[in-house]
Protein backbone atom coordinates (compact mmCIF):
# COMPACT_ATOMS: atom_id res chain seq x y z
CA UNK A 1 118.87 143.93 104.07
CA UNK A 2 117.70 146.37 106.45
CA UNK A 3 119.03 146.95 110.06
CA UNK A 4 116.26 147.65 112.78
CA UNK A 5 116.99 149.68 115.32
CA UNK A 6 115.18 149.57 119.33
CA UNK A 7 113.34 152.42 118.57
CA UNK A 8 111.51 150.81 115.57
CA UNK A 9 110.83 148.09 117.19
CA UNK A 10 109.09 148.94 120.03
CA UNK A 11 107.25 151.46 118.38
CA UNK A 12 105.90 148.93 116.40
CA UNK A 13 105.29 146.55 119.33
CA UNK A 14 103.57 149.46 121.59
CA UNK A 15 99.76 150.56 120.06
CA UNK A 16 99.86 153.62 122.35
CA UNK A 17 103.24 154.72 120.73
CA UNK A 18 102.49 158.50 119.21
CA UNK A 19 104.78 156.80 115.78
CA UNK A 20 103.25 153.30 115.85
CA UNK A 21 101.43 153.41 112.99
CA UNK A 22 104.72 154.17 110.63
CA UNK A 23 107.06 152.41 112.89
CA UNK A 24 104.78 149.44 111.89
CA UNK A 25 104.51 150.62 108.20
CA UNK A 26 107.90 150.02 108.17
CA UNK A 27 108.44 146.42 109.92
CA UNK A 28 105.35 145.49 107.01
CA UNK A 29 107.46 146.56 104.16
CA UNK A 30 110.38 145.21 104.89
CA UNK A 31 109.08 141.87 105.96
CA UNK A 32 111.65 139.42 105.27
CA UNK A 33 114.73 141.56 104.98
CA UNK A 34 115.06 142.89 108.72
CA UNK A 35 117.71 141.81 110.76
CA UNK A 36 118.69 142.85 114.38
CA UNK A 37 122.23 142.88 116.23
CA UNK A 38 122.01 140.62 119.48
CA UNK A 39 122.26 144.06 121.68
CA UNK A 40 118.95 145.55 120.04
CA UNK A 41 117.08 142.70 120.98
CA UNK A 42 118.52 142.55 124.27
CA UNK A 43 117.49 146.14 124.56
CA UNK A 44 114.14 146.09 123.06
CA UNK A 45 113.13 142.68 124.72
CA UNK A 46 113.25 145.04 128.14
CA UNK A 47 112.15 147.84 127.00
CA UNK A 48 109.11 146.26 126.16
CA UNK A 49 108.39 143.90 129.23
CA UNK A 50 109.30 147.00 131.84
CA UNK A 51 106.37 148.66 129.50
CA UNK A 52 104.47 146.74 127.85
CA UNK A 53 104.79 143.92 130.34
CA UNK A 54 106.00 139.68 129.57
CA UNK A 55 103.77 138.58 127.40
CA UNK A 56 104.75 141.59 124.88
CA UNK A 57 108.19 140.54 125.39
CA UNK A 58 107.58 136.88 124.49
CA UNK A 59 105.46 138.09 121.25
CA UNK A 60 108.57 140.22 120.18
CA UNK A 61 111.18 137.44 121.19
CA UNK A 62 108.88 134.93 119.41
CA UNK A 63 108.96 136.85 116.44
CA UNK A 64 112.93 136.58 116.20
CA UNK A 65 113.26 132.82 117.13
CA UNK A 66 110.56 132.26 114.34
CA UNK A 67 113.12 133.88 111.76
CA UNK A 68 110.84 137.14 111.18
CA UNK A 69 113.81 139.17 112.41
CA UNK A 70 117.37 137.59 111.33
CA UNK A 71 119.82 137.64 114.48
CA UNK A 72 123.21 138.93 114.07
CA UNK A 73 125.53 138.01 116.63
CA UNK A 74 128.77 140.60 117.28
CA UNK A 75 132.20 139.12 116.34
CA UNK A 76 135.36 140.40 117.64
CA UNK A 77 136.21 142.71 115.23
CA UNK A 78 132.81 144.13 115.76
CA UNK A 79 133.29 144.84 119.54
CA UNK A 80 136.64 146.40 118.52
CA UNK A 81 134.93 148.79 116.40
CA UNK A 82 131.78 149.58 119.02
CA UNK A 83 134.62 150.83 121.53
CA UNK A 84 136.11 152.77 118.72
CA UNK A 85 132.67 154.08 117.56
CA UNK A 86 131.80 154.98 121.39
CA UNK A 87 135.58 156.37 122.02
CA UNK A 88 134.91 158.44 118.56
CA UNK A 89 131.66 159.98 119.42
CA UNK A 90 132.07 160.49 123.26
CA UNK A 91 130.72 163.83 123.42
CA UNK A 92 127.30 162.70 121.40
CA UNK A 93 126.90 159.51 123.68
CA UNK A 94 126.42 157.00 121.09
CA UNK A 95 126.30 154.03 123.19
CA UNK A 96 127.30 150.61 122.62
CA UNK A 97 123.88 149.34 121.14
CA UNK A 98 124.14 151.74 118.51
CA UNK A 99 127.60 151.50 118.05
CA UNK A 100 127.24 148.04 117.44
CA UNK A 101 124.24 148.16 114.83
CA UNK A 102 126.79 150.77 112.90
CA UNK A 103 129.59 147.81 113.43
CA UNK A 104 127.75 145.37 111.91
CA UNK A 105 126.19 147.29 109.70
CA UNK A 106 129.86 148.31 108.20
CA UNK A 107 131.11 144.98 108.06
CA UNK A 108 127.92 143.56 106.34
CA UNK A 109 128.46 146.63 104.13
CA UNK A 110 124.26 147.68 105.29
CA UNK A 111 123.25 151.02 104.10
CA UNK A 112 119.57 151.25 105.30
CA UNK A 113 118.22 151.40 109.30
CA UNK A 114 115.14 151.47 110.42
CA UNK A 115 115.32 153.64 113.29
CA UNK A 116 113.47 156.95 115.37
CA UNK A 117 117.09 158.04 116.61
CA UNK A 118 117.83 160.46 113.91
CA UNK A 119 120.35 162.12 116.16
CA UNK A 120 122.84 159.14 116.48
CA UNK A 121 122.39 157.64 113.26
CA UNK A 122 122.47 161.14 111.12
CA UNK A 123 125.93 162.09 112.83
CA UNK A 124 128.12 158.90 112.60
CA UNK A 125 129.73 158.85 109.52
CA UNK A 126 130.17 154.89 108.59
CA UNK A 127 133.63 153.26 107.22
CA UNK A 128 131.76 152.23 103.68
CA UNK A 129 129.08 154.52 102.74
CA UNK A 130 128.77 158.34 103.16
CA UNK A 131 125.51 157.96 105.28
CA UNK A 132 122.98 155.57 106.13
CA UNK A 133 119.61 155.65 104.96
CA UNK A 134 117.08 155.92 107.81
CA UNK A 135 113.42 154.40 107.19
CA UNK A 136 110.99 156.27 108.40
């Protein structure tokens, strides 16, 4: 299983984006075995209608309704380790949308995201692997 990450995402959703054509690579090859945390697609579903307008949106939110991207909803546990994770790494501003793609990723036991943010996801060190491995 791979976690995708916003940045992924949109890249692959936007034609104009300068790392579209590997951000897309990417969603292609893993076909089947991406899954999303609930914020990501709450944060790529408006990142892509404030840029790529609604009917980009309802492609991308069609696309996890049809199963193409597997949901993963937060439990409590998880939201007690995003405030850790954001607590943790104040000073690097890790946010709560990547904090909670590391949660879940942890508990799931997920070693591989798909993600552009290099800086976030190079730093935090998870609870059960040394460091994730980050497609492209």
């Amino acid at each position: 299983m791979v976690l995708a990450d916003t940045g992924v995402l949109f890249g692959g959703a936007d034609a104009d984006d300068p790392r579209h054509a590997e951000c897309s690579r990417v969603l292609e090859d893993h076909a089947g075995q991406l899954s999303v945390v609930v914020p990501v697609i709450v944060e790529t579903a408006w990142l892509i209608e404030s840029r790529l307008g609604p009917g980009s949106e309802a492609t991308f939110l069609r696309a996890v309704n049809s199963g193409e991207l597997a949901r993963l909803d937060l439990t409590k546990q998880d939201w007690i380790r995003v405030v850790e994770l954001v607590e943790t790494y104040r000073d690097l501003g890790l946010g709560s949308v990547d904090a909670s793609t590391i949660a879940v990723a942890e508990r799931l036991r997920i070693t591989t995201v798909a993600t552009l943010d290099r800086r976030h996801f190079s730093v935090v060190r998870p609870r059960h692997v040394g460091a994730f491995e980050l497609l492209p």
